[in-house]
C-alpha atoms as a PDB file:
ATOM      1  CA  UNK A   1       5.756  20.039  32.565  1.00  0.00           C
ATOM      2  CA  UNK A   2       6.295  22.109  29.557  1.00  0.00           C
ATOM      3  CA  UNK A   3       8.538  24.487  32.047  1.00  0.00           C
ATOM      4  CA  UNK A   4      10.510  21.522  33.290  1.00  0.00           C
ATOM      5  CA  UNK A   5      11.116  20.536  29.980  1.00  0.00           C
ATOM      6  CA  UNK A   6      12.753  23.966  28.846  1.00  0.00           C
ATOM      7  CA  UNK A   7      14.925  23.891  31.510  1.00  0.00           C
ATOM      8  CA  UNK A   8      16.075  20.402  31.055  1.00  0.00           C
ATOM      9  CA  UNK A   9      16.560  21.240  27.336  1.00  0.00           C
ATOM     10  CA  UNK A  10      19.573  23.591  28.805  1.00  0.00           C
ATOM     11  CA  UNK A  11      21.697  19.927  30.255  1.00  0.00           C
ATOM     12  CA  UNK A  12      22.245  18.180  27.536  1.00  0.00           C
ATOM     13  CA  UNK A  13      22.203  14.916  29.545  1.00  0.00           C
ATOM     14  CA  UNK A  14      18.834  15.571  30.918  1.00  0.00           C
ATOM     15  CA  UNK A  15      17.755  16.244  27.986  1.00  0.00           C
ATOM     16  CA  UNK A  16      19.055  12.917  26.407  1.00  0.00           C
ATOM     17  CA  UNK A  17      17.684  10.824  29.089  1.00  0.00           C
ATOM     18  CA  UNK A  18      14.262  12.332  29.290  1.00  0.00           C
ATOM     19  CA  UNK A  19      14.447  11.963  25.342  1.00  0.00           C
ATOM     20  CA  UNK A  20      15.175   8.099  25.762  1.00  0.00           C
ATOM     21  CA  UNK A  21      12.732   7.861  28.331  1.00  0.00           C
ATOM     22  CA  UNK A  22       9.745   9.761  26.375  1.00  0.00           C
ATOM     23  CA  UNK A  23      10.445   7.184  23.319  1.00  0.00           C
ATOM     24  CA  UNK A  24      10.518   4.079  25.978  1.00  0.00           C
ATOM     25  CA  UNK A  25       6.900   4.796  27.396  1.00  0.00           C
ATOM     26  CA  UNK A  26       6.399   5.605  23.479  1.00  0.00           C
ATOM     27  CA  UNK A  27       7.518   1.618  22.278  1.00  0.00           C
ATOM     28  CA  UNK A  28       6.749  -0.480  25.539  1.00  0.00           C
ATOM     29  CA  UNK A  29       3.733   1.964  26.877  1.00  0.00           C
ATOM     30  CA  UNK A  30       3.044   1.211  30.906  1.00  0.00           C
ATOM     31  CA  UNK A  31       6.031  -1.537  30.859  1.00  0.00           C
ATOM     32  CA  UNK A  32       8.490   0.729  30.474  1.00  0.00           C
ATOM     33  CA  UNK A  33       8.208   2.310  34.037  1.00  0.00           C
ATOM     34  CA  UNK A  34       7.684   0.225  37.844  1.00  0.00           C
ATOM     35  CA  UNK A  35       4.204   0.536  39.216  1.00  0.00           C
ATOM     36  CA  UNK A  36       3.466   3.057  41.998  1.00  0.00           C
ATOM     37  CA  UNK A  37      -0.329   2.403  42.180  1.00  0.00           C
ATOM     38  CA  UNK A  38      -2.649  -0.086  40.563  1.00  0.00           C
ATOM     39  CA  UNK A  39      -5.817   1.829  40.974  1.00  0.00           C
ATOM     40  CA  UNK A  40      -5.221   4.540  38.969  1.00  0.00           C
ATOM     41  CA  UNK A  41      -2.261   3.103  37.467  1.00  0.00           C
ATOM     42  CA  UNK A  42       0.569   5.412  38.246  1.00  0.00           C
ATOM     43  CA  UNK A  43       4.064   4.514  36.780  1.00  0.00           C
ATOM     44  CA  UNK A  44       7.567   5.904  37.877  1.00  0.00           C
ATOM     45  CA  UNK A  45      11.170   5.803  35.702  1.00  0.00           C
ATOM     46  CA  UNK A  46      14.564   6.810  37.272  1.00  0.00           C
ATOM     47  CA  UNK A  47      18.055   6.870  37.114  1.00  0.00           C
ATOM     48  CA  UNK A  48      21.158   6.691  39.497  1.00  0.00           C
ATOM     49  CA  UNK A  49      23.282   9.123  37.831  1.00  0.00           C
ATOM     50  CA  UNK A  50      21.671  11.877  37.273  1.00  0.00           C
ATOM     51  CA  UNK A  51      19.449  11.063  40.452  1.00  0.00           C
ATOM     52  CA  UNK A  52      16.045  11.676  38.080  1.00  0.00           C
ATOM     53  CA  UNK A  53      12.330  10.300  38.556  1.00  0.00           C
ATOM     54  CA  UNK A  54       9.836  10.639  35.639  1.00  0.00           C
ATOM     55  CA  UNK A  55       5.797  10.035  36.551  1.00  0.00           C
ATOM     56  CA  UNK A  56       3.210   9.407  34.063  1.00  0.00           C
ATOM     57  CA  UNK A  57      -0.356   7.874  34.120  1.00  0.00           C
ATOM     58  CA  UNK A  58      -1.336   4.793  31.819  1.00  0.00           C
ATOM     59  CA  UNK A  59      -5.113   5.130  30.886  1.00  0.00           C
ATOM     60  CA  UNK A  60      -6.326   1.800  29.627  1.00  0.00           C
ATOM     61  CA  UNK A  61      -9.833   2.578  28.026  1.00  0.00           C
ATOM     62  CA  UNK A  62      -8.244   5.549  25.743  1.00  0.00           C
ATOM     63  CA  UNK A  63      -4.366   3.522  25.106  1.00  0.00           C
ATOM     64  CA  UNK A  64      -3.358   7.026  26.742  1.00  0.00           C
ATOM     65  CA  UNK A  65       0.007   7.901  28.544  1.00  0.00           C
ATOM     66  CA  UNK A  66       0.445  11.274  30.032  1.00  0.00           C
ATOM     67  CA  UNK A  67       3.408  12.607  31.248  1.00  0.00           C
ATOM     68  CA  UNK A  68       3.135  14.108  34.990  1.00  0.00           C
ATOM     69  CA  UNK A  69       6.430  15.994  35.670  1.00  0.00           C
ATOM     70  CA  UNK A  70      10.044  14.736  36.674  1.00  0.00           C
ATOM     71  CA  UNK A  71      12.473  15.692  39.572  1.00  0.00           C
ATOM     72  CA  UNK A  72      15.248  14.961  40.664  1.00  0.00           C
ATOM     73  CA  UNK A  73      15.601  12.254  43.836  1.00  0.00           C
ATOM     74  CA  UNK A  74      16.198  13.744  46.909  1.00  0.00           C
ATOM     75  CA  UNK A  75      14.448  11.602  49.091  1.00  0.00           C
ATOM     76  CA  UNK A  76      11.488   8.957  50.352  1.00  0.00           C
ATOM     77  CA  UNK A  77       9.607  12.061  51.887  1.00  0.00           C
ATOM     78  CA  UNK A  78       9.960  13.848  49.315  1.00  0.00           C
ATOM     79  CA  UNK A  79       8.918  11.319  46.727  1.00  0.00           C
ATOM     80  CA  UNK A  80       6.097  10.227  49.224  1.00  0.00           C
ATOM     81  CA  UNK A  81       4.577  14.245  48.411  1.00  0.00           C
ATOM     82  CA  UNK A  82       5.488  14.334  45.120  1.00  0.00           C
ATOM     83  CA  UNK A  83       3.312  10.694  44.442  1.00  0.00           C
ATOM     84  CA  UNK A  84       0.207  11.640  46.475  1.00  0.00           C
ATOM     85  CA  UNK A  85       0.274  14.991  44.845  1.00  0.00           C
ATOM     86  CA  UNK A  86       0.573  13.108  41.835  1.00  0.00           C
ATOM     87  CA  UNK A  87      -2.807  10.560  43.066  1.00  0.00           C
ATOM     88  CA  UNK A  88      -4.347  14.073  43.152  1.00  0.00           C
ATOM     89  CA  UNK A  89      -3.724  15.301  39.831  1.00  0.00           C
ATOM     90  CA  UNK A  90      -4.535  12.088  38.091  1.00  0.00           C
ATOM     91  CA  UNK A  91      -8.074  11.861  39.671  1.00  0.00           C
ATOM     92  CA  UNK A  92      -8.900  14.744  37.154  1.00  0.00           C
ATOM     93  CA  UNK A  93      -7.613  13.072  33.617  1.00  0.00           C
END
């Protein structure tokens, strides 16, 4: 993430929207973003122009949000591997 984030830092709109989106999940927590998956609460944020998806996990017994990675949309396959990667990953936190 921390990569992703230095390279975004170089468009400034990237950077603004990923900025607006960090202090979103900061003021409305797991509302901010839809739902992807109820078990182990997965939540998604995106936007048309830029075509940009941002993933984080809401954990409920800490009050926790971390913040998977972002990409930019390409497609439903792609997001399909990018969201069960994601399942994967989040098993671990």
């Amino acid at each position: 993430m921390i990569k992703q984030l230095k390279r975004a830092a170089k468009d400034l709109r990237i950077k603004e929207i990923i900025t607006k989106w960090l202090d979103k999940i900061e003021l409305d927590g797991p509302l901010a973003g839809k739902l992807l998956d109820s078990k182990i609460h997965l939540y998604e944020m995106k936007t048309a122009n830029p075509p940009l998806r941002l993933y984080y996990k809401y954990n409920e017994t800490t009050n926790e949000i971390y913040v998977f990675e972002f990409e930019m949309k390409t497609n439903p396959k792609k997001q399909k591997e990018t969201i069960g990667k994601l399942r994967h990953k989040s098993r671990f936190i």
